[in-house]
Protein backbone atom coordinates (compact mmCIF):
# COMPACT_ATOMS: atom_id res chain seq x y z
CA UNK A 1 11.47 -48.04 -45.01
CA UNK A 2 10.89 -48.87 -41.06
CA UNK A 3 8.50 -46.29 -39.23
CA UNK A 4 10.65 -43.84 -37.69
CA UNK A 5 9.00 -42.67 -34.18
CA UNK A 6 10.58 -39.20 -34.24
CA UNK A 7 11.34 -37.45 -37.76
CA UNK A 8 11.95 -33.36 -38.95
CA UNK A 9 10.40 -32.70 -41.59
CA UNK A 10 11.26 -29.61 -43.53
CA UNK A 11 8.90 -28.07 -45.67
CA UNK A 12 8.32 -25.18 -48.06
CA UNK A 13 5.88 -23.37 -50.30
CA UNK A 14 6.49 -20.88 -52.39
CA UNK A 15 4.71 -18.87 -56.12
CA UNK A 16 6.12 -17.59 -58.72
CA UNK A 17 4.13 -14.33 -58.47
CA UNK A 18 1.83 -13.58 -55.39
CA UNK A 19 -0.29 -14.98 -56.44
CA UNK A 20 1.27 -17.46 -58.86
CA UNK A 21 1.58 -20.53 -60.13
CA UNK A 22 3.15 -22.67 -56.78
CA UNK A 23 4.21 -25.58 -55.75
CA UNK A 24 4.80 -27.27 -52.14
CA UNK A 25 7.69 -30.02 -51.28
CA UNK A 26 8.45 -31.59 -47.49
CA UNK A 27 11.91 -33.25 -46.61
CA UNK A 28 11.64 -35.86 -43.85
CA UNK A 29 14.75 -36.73 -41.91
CA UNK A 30 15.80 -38.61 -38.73
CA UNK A 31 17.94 -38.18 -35.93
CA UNK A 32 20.94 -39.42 -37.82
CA UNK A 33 20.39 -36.41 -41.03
CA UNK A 34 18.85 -39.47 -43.00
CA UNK A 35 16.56 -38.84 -45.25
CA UNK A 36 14.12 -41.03 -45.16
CA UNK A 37 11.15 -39.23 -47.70
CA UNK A 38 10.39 -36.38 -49.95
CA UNK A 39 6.98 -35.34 -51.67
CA UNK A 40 6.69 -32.31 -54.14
CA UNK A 41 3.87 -31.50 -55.53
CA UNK A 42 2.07 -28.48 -57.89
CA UNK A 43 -0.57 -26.82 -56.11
CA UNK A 44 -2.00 -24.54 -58.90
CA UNK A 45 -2.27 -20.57 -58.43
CA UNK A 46 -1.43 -19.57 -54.86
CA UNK A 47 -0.13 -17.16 -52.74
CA UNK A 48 3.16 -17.82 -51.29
CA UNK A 49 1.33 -17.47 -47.00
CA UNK A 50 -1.07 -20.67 -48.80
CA UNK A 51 1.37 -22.54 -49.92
CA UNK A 52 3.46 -22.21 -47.29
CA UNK A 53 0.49 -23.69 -45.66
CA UNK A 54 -0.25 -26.22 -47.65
CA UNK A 55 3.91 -27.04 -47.57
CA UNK A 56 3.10 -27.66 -43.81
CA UNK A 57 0.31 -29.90 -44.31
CA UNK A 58 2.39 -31.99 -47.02
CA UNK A 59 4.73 -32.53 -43.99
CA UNK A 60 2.56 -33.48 -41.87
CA UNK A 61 0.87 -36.21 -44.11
CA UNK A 62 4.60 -37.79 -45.08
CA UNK A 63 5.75 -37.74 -41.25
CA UNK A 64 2.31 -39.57 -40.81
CA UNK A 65 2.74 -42.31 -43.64
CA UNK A 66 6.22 -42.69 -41.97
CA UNK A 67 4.40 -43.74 -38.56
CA UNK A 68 6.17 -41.02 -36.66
CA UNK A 69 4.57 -40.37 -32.97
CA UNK A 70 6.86 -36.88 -32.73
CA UNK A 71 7.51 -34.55 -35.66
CA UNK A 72 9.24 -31.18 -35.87
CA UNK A 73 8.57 -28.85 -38.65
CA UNK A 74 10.81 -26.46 -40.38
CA UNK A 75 10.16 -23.79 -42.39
CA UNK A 76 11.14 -20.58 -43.52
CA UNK A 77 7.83 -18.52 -42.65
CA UNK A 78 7.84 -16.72 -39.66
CA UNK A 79 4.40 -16.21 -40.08
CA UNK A 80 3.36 -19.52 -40.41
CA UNK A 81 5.43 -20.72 -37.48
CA UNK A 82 4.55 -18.01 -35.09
CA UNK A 83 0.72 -18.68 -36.42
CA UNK A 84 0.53 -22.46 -35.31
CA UNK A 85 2.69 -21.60 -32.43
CA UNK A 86 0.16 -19.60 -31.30
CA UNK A 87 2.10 -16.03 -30.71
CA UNK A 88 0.34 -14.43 -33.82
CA UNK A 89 -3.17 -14.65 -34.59
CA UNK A 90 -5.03 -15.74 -37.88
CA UNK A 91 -6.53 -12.81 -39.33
CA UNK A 92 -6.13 -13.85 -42.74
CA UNK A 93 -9.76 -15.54 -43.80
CA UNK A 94 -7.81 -17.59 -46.88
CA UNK A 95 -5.37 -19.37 -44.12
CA UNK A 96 -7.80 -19.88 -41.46
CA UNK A 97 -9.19 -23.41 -42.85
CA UNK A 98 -5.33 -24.33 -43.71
CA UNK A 99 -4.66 -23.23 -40.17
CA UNK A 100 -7.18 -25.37 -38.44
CA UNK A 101 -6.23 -28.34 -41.33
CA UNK A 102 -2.57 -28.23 -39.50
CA UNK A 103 -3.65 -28.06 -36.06
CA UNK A 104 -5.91 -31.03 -36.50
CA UNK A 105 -2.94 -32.81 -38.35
CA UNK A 106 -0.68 -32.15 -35.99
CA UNK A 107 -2.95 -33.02 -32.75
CA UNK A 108 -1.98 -36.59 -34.53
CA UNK A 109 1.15 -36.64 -33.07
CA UNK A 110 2.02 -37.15 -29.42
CA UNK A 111 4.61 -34.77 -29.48
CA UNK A 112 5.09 -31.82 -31.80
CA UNK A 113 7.20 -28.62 -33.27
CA UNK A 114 6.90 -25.74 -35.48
CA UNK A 115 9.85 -23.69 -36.06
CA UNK A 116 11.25 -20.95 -38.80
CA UNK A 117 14.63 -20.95 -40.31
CA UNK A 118 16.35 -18.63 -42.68
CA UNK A 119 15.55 -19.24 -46.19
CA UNK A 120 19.39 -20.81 -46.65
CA UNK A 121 19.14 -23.42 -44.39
CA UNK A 122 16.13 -25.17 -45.63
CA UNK A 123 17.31 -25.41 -49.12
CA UNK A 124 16.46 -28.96 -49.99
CA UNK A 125 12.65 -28.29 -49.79
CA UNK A 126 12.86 -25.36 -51.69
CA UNK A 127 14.70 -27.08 -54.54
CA UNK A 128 11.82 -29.10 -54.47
CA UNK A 129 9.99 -26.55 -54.54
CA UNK A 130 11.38 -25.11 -57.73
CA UNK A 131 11.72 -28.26 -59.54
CA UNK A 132 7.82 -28.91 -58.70
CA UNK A 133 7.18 -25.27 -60.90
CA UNK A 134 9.69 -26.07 -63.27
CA UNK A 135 8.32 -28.87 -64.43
CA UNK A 136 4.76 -27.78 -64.07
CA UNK A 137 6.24 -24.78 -66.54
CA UNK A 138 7.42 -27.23 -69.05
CA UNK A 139 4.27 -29.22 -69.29
């Protein structure tokens, strides 16, 4: 795999139960709809706003190992999005370290982008997602 110098990365975190057992997965892609990675991985017990967080920073670290200068993110949190974005604050005192964790990762980049999508449109992460607790569930 070359370096790609711009890649989107969609992401998502989810538990079964808040808080649950969870699980975090990141699609990267380029321009062309290529995908060129995907990570899953079981995070432990979570709450669905942490692993969405933790989703973001999974992301983050594949767009890195791909040697991408610009990323975009998608997910489907609003919360999350808006949070990094900067139009809602952290109140939350579990997501500020994850919160300052992505804003350092992403001051990596030259160029970056956080955005939210519906649920339905990010569907490869999340069957990552699933298939991360599924398998976690089987043991």
């Amino acid at each position: 795999m070359t370096s790609a110098e711009r890649v989107v990365v969609n992401v998502d975190g989810g538990a079964r139960g808040n808080p649950g057992p969870a699980a975090v997965a990141a699609v990267a892609t380029v321009a062309d709809g290529e995908v060129v990675g995907e990570r899953r991985l079981y995070i432990g017990e979570a709450t669905n706003n942490v692993a969405e967080y933790r989703a973001v920073l999974l992301g983050l670290e594949l767009a890195h190992d791909l040697g991408a200068s610009e990323v975009e993110v998608v997910n489907d949190s609003e919360l999350v999005s808006k949070q990094i974005g900067g139009q809602y604050k952290v109140k939350h005192a579990g997501l500020k370290p994850l919160y300052l964790d992505a804003m350092r990762a992403l001051r990596e980049f030259e160029r970056w982008q956080v955005r939210s999508v519906r649920r339905e449109s990010n569907e490869r992460a999340d069957a990552l997602v699933n298939q991360a607790l599924d398998e976690q569930a089987a043991g």
